[in-house]
Protein backbone atom coordinates (compact mmCIF):
# COMPACT_ATOMS: atom_id res chain seq x y z
CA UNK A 1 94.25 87.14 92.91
CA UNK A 2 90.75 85.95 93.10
CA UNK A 3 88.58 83.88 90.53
CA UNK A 4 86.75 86.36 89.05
CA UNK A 5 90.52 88.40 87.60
CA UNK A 6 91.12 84.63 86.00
CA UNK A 7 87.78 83.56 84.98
CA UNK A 8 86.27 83.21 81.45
CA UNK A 9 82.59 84.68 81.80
CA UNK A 10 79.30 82.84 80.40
CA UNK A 11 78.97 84.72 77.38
CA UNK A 12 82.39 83.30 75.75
CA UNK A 13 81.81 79.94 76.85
CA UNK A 14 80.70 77.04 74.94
CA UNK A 15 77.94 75.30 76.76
CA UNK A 16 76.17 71.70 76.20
CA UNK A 17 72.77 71.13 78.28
CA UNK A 18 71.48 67.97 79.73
CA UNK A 19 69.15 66.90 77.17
CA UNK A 20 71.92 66.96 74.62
CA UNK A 21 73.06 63.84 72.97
CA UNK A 22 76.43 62.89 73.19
CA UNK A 23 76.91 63.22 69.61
CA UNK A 24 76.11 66.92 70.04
CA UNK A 25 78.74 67.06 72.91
CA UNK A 26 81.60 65.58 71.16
CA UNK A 27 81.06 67.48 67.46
CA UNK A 28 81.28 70.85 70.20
CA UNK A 29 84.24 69.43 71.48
CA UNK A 30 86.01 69.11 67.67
CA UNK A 31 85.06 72.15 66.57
CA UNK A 32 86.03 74.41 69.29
CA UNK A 33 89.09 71.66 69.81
CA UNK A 34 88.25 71.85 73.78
CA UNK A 35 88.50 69.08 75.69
CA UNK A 36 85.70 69.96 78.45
CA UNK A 37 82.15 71.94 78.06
CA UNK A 38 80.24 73.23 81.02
CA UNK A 39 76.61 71.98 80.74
CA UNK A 40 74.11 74.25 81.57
CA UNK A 41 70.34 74.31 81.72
CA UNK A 42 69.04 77.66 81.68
CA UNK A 43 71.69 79.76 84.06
CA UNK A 44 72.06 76.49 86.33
CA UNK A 45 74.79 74.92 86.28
CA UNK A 46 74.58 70.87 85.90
CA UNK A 47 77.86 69.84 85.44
CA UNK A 48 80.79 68.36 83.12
CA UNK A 49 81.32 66.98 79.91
CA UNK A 50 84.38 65.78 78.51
CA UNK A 51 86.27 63.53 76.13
CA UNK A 52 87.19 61.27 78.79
CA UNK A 53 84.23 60.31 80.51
CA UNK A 54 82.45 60.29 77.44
CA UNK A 55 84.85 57.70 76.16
CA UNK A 56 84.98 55.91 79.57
CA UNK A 57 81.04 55.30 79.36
CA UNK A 58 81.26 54.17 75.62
CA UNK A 59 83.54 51.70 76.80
CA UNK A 60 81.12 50.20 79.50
CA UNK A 61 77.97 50.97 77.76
CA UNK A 62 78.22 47.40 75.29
CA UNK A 63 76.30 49.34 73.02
CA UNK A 64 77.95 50.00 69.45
CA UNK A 65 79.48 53.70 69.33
CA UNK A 66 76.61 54.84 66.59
CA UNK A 67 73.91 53.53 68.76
CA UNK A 68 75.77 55.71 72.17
CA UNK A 69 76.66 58.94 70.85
CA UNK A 70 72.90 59.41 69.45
CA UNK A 71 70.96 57.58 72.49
CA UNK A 72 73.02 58.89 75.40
CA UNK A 73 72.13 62.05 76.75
CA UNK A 74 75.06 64.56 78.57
CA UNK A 75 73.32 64.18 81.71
CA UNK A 76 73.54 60.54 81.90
CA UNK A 77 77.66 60.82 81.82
CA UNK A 78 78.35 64.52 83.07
CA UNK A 79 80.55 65.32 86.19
CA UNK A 80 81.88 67.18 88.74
CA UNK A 81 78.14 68.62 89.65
CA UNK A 82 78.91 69.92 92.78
CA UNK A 83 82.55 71.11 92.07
CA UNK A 84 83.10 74.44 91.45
CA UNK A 85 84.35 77.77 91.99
CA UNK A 86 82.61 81.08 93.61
CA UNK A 87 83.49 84.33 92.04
CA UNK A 88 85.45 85.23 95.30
CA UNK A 89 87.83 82.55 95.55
CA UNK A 90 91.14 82.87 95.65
CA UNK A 91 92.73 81.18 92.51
CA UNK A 92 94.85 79.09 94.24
CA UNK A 93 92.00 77.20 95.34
CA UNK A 94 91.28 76.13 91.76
CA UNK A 95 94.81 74.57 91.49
CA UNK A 96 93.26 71.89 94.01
CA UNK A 97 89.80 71.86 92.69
CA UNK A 98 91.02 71.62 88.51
CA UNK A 99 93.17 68.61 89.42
CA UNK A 100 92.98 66.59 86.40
CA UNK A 101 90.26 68.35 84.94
CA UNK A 102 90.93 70.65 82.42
CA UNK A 103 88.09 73.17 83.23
CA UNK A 104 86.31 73.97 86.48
CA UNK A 105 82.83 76.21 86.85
CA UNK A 106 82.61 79.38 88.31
CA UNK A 107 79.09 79.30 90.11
CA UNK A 108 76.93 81.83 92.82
CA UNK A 109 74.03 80.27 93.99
CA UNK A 110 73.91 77.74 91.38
CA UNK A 111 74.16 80.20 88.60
CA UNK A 112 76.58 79.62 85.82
CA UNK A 113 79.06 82.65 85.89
CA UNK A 114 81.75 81.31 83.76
CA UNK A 115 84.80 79.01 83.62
CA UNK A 116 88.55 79.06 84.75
CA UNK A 117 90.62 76.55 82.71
CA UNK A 118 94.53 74.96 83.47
CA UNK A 119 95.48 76.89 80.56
CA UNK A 120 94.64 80.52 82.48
CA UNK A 121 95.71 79.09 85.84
CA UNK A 122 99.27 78.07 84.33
CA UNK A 123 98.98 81.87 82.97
CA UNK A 124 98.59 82.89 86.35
CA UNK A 125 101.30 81.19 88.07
CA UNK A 126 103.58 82.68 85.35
CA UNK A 127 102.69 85.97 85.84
CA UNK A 128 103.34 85.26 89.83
CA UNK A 129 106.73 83.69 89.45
CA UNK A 130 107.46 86.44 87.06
CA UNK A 131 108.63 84.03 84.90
CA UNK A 132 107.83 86.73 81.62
CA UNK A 133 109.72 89.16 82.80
CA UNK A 134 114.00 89.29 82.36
CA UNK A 135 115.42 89.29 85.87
CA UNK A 136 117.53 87.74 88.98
CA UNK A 137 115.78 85.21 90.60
CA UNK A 138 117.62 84.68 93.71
CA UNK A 139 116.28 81.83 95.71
CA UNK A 140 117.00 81.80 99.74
CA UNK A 141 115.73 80.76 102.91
CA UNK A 142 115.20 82.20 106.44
CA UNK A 143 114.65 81.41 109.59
CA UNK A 144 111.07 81.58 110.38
CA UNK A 145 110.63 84.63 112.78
CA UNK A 146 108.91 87.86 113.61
CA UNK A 147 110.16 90.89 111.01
CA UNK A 148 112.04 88.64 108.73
CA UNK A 149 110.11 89.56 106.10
CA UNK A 150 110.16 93.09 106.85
CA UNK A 151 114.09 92.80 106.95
CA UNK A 152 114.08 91.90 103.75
CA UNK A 153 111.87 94.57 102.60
CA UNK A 154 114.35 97.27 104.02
CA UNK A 155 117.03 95.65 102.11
CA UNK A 156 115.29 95.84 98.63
CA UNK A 157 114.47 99.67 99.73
CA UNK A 158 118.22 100.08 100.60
CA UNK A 159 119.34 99.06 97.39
CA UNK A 160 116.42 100.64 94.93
CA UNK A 161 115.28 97.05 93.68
CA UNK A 162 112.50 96.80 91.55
CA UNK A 163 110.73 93.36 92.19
CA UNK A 164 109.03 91.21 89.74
CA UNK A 165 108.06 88.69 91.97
CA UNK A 166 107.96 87.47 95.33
CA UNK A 167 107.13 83.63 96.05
CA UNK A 168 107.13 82.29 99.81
CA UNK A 169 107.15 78.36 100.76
CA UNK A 170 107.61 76.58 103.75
CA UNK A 171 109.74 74.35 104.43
CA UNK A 172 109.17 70.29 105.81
CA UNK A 173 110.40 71.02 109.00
CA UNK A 174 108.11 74.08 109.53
CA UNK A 175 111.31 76.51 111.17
CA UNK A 176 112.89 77.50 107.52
CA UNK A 177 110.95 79.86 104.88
CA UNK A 178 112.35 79.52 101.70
CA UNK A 179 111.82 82.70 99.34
CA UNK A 180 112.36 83.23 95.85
CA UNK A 181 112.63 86.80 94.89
CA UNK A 182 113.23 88.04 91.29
CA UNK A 183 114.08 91.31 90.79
CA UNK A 184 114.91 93.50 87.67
CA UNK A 185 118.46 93.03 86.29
CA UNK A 186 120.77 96.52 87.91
CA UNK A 187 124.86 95.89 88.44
CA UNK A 188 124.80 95.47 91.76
CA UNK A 189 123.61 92.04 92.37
CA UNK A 190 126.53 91.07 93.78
CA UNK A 191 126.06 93.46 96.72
CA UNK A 192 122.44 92.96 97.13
CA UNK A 193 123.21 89.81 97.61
CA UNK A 194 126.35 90.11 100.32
CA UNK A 195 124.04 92.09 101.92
CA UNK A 196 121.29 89.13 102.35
CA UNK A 197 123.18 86.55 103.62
CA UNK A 198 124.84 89.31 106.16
CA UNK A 199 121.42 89.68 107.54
CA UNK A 200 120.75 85.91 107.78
CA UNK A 201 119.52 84.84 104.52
CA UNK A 202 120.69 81.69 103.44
CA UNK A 203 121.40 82.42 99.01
CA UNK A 204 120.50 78.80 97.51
CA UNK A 205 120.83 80.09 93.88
CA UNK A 206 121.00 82.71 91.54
CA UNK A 207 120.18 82.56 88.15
CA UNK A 208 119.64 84.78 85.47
CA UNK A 209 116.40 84.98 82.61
């Protein structure tokens, strides 16, 4: 899936710009009870705001907190300026980039687009572990080699599954694939699964949602 399926776009974003005051920034960050604003100026994206580093430069500011929040502007604490997302990514690459943060920028040629948040990421991994859906979820590994994956595929055809999801990993040692596979619930687990391990899967688990 790429950015742009995930992505919340400009126009139902909340947005601070640089010449805000901090005080502006944080009564934004009540009301909409967010804890990170994109700031813009313009369409250009400039950056970060959030609770954190607004509170971390408070801290090491020796000024009293009425005097910060109204005499420090955003752009004097913002963030992550050149971090950010294009349109095209895939959205695994924002489960690096978001890291702690709890919002990263989507941005094409330094144009703010929009935003993809942990909240719609965590969505997304749901949706691809099928964790939403009742099913098997049979967990296994394989030997990594040519048409193992197409084996497998011939097996689900053989037996009329109808997958939810399909996750690959690789294992440490780089020779092992382990799979998990969940599949809609049908009375003949048991022999879909006979059948796996008699084509060289290796069943770790199976478990029911």
């Amino acid at each position: 899936m790429f950015v742009k399926s995930a992505m919340i776009r400009k126009e139902k974003c909340f947005t601070v710009k640089p010449e805000d005051s901090v005080q502006i920034g944080l009564d934004l960050l009540e009301k909409y009870e967010v804890d990170a604003l994109p700031v813009v100026e313009g369409t250009a994206f400039k950056g970060i705001f959030t609770w954190y580093h607004a509170y971390k430069a408070f801290f090491n500011s020796g000024k009293s907190k009425e005097d910060y929040i109204k005499s420090t502007q955003i752009k004097d604490i913002l963030v992550n300026e050149d971090v950010f997302l294009s349109v095209n990514d895939v959205y695994e690459k924002a489960m690096v980039e978001l890291n702690n943060f709890p919002i990263i920028a989507v941005v094409e040629e330094g144009e703010f687009l929009g935003i993809v948040t942990r909240f719609d990421l965590v969505n997304q991994l749901q949706s691809a572990f099928g964790m939403k859906e009742a099913g098997y979820r049979i967990t296994f590994t394989s030997v990594e080699s040519e048409g193992r994956i197409g084996r497998l595929g011939e097996l689900i055809e053989k037996y009329k599954e109808s997958v939810i999801s399909l996750v690959t990993f690789d294992e440490t040692d780089k020779v092992v694939r382990r799979i998990v596979l969940k599949i809609h619930k049908k009375d003949n687990i048991d022999k879909f699964v006979k059948e796996l391990e008699r084509s060289g899967f290796r069943v770790l688990d199976i478990s029911e949602d």
